[in-house]
N, C-alpha and C. Protein backbone atom coordinates (compact mmCIF):
# COMPACT_ATOMS: atom_id res chain seq x y z
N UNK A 1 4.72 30.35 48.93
CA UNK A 1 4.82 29.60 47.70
C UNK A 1 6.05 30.00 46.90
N UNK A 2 6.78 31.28 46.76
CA UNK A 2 7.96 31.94 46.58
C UNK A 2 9.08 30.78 46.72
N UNK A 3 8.95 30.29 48.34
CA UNK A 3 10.16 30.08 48.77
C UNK A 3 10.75 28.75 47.73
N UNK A 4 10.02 28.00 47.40
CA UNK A 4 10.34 26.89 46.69
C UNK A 4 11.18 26.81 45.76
N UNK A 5 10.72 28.15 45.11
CA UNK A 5 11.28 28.47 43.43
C UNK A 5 12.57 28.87 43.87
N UNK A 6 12.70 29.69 44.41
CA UNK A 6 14.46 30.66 45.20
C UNK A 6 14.73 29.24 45.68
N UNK A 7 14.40 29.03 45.89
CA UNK A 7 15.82 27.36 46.68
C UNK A 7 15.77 26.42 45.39
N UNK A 8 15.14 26.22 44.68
CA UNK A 8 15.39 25.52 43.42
C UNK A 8 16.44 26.63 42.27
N UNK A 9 16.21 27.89 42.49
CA UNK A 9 16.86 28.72 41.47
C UNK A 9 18.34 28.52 42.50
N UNK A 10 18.21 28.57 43.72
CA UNK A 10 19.88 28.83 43.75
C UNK A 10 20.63 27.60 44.03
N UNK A 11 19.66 26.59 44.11
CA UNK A 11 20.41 25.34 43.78
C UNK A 11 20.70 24.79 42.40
N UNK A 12 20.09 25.47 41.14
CA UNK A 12 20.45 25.26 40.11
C UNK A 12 21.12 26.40 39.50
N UNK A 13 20.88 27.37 39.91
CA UNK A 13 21.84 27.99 39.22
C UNK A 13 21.14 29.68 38.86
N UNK A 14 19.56 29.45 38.85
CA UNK A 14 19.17 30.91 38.49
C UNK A 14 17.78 30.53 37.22
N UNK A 15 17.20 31.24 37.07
CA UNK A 15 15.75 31.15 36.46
C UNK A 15 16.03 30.11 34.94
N UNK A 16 17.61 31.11 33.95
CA UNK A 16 17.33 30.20 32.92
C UNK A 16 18.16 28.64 33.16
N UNK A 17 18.81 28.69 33.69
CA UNK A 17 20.01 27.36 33.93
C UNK A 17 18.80 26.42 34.49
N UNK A 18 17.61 26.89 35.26
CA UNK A 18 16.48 25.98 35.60
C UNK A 18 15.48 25.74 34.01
N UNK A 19 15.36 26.94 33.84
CA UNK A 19 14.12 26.46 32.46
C UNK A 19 15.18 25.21 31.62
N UNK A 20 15.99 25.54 31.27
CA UNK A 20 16.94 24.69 30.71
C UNK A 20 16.95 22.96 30.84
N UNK A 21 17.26 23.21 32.58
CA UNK A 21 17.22 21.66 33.16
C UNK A 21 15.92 21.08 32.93
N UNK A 22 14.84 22.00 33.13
CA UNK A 22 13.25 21.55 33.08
C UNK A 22 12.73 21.24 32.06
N UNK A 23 13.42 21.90 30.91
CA UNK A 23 13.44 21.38 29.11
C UNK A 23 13.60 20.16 28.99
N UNK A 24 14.95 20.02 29.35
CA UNK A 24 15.94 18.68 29.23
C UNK A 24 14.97 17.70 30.09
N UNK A 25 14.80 18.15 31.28
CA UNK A 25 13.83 16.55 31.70
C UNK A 25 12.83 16.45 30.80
N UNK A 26 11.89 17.48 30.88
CA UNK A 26 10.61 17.40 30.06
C UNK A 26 10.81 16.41 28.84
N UNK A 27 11.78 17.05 27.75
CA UNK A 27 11.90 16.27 26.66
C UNK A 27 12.19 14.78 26.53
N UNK A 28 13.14 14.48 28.00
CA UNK A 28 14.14 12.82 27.88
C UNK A 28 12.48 12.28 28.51
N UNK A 29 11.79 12.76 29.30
CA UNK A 29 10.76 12.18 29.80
C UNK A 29 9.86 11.46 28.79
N UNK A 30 9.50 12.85 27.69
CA UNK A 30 8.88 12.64 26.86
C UNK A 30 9.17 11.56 25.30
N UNK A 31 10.58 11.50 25.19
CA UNK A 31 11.06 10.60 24.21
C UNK A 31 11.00 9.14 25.44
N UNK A 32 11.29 8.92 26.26
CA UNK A 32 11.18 8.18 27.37
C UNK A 32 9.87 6.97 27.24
N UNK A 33 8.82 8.29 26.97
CA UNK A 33 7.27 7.77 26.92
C UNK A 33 6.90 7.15 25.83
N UNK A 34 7.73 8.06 24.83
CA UNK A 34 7.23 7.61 23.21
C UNK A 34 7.81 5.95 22.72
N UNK A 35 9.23 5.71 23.69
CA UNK A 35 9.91 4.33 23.20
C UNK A 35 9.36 3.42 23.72
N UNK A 36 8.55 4.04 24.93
CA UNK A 36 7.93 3.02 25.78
C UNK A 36 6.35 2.23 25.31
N UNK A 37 5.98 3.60 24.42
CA UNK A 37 4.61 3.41 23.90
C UNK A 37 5.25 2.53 22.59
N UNK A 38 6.15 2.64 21.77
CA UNK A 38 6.64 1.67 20.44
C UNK A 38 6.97 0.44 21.10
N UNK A 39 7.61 0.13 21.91
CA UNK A 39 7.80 -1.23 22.46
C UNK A 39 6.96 -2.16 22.86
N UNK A 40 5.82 -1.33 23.13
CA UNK A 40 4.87 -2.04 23.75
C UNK A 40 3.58 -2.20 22.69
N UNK A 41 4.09 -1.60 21.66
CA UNK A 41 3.22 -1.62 20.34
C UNK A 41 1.41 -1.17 20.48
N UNK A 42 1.68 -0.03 20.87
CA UNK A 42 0.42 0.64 21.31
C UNK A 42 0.21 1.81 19.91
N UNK A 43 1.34 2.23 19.55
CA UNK A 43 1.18 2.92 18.22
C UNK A 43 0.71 2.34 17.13
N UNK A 44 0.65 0.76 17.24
CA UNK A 44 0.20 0.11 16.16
C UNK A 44 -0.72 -0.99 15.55
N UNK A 45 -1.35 -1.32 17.55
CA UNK A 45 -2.79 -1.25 17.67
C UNK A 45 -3.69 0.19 18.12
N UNK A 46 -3.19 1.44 18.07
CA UNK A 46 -4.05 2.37 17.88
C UNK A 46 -4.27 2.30 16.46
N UNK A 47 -3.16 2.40 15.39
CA UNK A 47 -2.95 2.45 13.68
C UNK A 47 -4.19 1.22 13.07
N UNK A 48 -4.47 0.03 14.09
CA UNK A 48 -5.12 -0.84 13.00
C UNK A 48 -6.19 -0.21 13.79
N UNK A 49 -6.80 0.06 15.40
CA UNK A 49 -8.21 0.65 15.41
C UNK A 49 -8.65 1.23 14.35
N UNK A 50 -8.13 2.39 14.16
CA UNK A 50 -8.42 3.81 13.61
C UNK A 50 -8.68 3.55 12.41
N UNK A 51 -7.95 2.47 11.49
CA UNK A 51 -7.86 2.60 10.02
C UNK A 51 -9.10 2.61 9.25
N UNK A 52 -10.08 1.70 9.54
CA UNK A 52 -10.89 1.68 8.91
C UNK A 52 -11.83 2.92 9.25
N UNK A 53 -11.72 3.22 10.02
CA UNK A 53 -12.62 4.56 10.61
C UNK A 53 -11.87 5.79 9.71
N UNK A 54 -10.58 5.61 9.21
CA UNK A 54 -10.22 6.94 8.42
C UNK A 54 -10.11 6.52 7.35
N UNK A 55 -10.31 5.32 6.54
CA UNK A 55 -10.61 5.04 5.27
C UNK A 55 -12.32 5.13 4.88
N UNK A 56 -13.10 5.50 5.66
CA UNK A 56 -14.39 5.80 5.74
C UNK A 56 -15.02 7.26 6.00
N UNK A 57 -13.84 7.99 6.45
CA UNK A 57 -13.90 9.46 6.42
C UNK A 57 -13.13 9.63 5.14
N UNK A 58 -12.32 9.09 4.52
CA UNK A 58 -11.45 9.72 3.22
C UNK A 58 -12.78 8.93 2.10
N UNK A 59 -13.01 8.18 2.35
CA UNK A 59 -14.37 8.19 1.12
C UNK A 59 -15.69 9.09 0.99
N UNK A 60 -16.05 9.51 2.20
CA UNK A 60 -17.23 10.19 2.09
C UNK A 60 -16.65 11.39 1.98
N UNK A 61 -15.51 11.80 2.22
CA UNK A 61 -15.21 13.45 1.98
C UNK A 61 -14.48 13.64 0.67
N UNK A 62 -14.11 12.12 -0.02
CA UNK A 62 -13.43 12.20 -1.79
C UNK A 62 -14.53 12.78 -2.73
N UNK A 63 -15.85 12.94 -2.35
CA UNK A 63 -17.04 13.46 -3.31
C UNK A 63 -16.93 12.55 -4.10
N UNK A 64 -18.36 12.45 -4.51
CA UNK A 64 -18.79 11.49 -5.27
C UNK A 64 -19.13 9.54 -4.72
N UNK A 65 -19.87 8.72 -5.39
CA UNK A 65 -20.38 7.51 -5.26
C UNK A 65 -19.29 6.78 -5.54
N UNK A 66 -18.56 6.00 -4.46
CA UNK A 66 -17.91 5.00 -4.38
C UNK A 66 -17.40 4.29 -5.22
N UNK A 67 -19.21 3.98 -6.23
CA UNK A 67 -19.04 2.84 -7.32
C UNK A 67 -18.66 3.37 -8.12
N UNK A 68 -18.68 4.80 -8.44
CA UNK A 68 -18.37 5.11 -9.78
C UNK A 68 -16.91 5.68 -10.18
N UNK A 69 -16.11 5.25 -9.26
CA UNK A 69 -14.79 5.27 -9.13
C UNK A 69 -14.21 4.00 -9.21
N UNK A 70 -13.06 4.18 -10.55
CA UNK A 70 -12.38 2.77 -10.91
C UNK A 70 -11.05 2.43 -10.02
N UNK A 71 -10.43 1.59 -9.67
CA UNK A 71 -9.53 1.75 -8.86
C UNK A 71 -8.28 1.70 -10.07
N UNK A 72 -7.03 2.54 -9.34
CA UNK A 72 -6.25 2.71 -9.99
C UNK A 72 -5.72 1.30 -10.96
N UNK A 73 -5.11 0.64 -10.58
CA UNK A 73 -4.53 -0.67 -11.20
C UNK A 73 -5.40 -2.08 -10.46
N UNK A 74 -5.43 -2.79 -11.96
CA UNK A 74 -6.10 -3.91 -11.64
C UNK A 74 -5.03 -4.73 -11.72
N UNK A 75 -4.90 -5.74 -10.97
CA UNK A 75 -3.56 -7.10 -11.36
C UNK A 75 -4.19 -8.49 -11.64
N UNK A 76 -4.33 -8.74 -12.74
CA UNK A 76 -4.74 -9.83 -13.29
C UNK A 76 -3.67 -10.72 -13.74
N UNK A 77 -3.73 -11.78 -12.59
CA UNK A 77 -2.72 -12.98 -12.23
C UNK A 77 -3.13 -14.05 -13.03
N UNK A 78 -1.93 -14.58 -13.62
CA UNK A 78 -1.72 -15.79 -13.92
C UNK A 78 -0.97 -17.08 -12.84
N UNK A 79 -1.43 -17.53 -12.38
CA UNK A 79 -0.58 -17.81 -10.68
C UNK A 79 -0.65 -19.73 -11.09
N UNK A 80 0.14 -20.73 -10.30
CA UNK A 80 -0.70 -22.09 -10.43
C UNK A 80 -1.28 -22.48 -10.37
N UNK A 81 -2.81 -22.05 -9.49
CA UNK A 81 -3.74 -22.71 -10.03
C UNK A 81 -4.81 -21.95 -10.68
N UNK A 82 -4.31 -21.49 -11.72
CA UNK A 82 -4.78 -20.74 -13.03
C UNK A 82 -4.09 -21.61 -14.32
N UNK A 83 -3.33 -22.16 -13.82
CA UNK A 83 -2.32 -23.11 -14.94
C UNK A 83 -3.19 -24.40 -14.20
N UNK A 84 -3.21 -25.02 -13.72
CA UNK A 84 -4.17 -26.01 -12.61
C UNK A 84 -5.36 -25.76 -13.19
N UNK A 85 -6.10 -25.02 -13.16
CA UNK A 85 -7.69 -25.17 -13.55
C UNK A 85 -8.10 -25.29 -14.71
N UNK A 86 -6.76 -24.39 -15.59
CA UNK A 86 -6.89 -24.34 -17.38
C UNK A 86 -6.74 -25.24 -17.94
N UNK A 87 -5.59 -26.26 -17.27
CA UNK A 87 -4.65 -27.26 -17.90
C UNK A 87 -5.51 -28.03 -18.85
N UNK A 88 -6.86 -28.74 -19.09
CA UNK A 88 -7.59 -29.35 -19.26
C UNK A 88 -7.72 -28.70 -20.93
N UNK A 89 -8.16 -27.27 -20.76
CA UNK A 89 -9.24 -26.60 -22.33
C UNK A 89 -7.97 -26.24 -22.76
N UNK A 90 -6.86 -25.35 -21.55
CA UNK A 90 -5.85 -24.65 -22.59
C UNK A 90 -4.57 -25.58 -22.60
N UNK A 91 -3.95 -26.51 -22.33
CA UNK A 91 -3.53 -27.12 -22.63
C UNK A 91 -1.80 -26.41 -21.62
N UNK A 92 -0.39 -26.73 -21.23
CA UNK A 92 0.36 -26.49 -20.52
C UNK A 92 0.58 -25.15 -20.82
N UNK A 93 1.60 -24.34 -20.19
CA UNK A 93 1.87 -23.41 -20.39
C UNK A 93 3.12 -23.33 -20.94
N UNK A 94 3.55 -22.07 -22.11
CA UNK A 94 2.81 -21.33 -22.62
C UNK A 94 1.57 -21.96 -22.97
N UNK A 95 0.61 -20.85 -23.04
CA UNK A 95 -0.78 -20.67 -23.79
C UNK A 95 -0.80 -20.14 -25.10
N UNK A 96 -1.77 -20.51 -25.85
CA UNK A 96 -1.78 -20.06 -27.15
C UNK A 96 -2.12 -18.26 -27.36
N UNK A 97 -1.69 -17.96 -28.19
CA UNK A 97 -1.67 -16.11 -27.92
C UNK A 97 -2.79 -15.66 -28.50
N UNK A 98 -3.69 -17.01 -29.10
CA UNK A 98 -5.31 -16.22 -28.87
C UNK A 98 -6.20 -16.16 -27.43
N UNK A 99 -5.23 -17.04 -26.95
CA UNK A 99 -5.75 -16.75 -25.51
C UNK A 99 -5.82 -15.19 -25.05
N UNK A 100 -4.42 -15.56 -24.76
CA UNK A 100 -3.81 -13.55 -24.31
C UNK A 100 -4.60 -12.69 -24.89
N UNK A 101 -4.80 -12.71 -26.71
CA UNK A 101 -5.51 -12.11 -27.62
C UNK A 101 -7.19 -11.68 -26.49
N UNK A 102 -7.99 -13.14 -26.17
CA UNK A 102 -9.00 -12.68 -25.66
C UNK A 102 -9.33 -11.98 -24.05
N UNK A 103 -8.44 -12.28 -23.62
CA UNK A 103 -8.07 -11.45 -22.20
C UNK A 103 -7.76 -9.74 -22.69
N UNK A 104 -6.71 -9.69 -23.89
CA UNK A 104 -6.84 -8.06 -24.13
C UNK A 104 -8.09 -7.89 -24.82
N UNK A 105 -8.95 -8.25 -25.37
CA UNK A 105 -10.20 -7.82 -25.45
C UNK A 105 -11.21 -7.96 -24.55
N UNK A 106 -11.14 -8.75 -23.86
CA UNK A 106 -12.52 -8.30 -23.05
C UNK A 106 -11.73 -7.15 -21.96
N UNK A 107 -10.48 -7.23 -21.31
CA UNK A 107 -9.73 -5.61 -20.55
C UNK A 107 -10.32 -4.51 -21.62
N UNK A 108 -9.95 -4.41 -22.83
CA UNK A 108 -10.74 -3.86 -23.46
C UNK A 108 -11.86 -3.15 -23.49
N UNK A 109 -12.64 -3.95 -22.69
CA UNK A 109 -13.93 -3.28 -22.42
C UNK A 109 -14.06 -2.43 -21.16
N UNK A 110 -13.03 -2.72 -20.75
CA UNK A 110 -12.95 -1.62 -19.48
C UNK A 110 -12.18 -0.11 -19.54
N UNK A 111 -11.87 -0.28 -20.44
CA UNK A 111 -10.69 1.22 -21.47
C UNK A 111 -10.06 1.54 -20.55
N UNK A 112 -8.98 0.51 -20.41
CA UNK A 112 -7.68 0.75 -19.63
C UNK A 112 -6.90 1.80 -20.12
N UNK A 113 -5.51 2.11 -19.68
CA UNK A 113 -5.06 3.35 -20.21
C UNK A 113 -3.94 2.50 -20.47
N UNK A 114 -3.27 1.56 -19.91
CA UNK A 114 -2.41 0.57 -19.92
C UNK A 114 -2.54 -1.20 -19.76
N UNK A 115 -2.12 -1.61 -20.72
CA UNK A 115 -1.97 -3.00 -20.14
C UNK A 115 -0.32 -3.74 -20.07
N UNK A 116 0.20 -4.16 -19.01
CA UNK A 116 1.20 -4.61 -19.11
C UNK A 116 1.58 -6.22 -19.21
N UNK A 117 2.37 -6.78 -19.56
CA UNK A 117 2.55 -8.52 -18.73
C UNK A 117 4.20 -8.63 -18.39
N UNK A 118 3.68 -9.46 -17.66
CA UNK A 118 5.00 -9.74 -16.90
C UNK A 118 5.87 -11.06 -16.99
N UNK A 119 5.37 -11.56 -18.58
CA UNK A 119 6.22 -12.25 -19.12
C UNK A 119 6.70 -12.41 -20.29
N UNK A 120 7.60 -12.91 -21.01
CA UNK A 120 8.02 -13.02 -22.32
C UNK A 120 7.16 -13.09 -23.93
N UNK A 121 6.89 -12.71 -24.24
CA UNK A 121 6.77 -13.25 -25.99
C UNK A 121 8.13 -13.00 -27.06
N UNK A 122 8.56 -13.80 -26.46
CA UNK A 122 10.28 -13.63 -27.04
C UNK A 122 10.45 -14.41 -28.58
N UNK A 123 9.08 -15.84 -28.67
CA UNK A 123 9.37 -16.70 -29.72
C UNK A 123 7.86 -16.78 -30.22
N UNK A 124 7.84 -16.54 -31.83
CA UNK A 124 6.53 -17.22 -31.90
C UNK A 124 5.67 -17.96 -31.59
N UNK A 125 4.27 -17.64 -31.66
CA UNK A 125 3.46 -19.10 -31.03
C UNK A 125 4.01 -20.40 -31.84
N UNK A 126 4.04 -21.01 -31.06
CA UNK A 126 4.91 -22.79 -32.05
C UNK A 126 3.55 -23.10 -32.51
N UNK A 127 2.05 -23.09 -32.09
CA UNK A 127 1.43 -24.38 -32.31
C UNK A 127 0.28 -23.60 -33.40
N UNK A 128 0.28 -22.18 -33.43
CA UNK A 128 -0.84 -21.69 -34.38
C UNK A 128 -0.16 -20.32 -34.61
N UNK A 129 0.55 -20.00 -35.80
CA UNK A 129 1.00 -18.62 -36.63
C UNK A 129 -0.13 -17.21 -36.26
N UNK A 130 -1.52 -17.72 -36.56
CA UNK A 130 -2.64 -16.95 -36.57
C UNK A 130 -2.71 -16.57 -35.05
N UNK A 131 -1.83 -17.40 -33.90
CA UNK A 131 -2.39 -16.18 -32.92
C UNK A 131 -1.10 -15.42 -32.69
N UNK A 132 -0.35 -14.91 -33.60
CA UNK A 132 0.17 -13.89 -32.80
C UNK A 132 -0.30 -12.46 -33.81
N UNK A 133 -0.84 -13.41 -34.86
CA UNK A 133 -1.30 -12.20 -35.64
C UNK A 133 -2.51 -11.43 -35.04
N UNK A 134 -3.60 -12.40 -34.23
CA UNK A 134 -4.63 -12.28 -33.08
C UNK A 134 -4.01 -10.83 -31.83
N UNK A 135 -3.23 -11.77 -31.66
CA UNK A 135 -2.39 -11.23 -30.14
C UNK A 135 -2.25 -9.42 -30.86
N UNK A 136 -1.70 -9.55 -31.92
CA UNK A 136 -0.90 -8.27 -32.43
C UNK A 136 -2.56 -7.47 -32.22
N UNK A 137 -2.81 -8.14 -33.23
CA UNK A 137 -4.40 -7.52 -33.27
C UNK A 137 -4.91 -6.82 -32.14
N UNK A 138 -5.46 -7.23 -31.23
CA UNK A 138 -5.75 -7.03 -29.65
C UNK A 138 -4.70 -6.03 -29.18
């Protein structure tokens, strides 16, 4: 069983000039395997198996009842057909800023730490003075 290794060592060169070469394959083999496994997108149907199976181990080991954890940020959209369904009671958009006014009060009841929007109040309400005094209010 000897003889193998001595004819591989003196055809390469000697014990480390072999560990060396045997590195070098090992590794190109091994990056070899890994491009082969991304191409073929096996890294990323293992990633969607698994997920829910480790979003179900990170809840039961976060301590504590599920429900009684708020999630970080809520996003409460104003989108088209929110302008579409309203159009009728609230009339086009802009909306009147007792509207807004009652959206920050009932968030309100959830004791946010922040509320943001992601659009202008650059000009008074045109159609009622009293809601921005509302709005301020809220």
């Amino acid at each position: 069983m000897d003889f193998p290794r001595r004819a591989l060592a003196r055809l390469t060169g000697g014990p480390v000039r072999q560990r060396l070469l045997l590195g070098f394959a090992t590794g190109t083999a091994a990056s070899l395997a890994t491009l082969a496994l991304f191409a073929t997108g096996f890294f990323r149907t293992l990633e969607d198996r698994t997920a829910d199976a480790r979003f179900r181990i990170e809840r039961a080991t976060s301590g504590g009842a599920q429900a009684d954890r708020r999630p970080p940020i809520v996003i409460v959209d104003v989108d088209n057909e929110s302008l579409r369904l309203y159009q009728h009671d609230l009339g086009r958009w802009p909306w009147p800023r007792e509207i807004h006014a009652a959206v920050l009060d009932y968030l309100a009841l959830g004791e946010p730490r922040a509320v943001a929007f992601d659009f202008l109040f650059s000009e008074p309400d045109r159609g009622n003075a009293a809601g921005d005094t509302a709005f301020a209010t809220s």
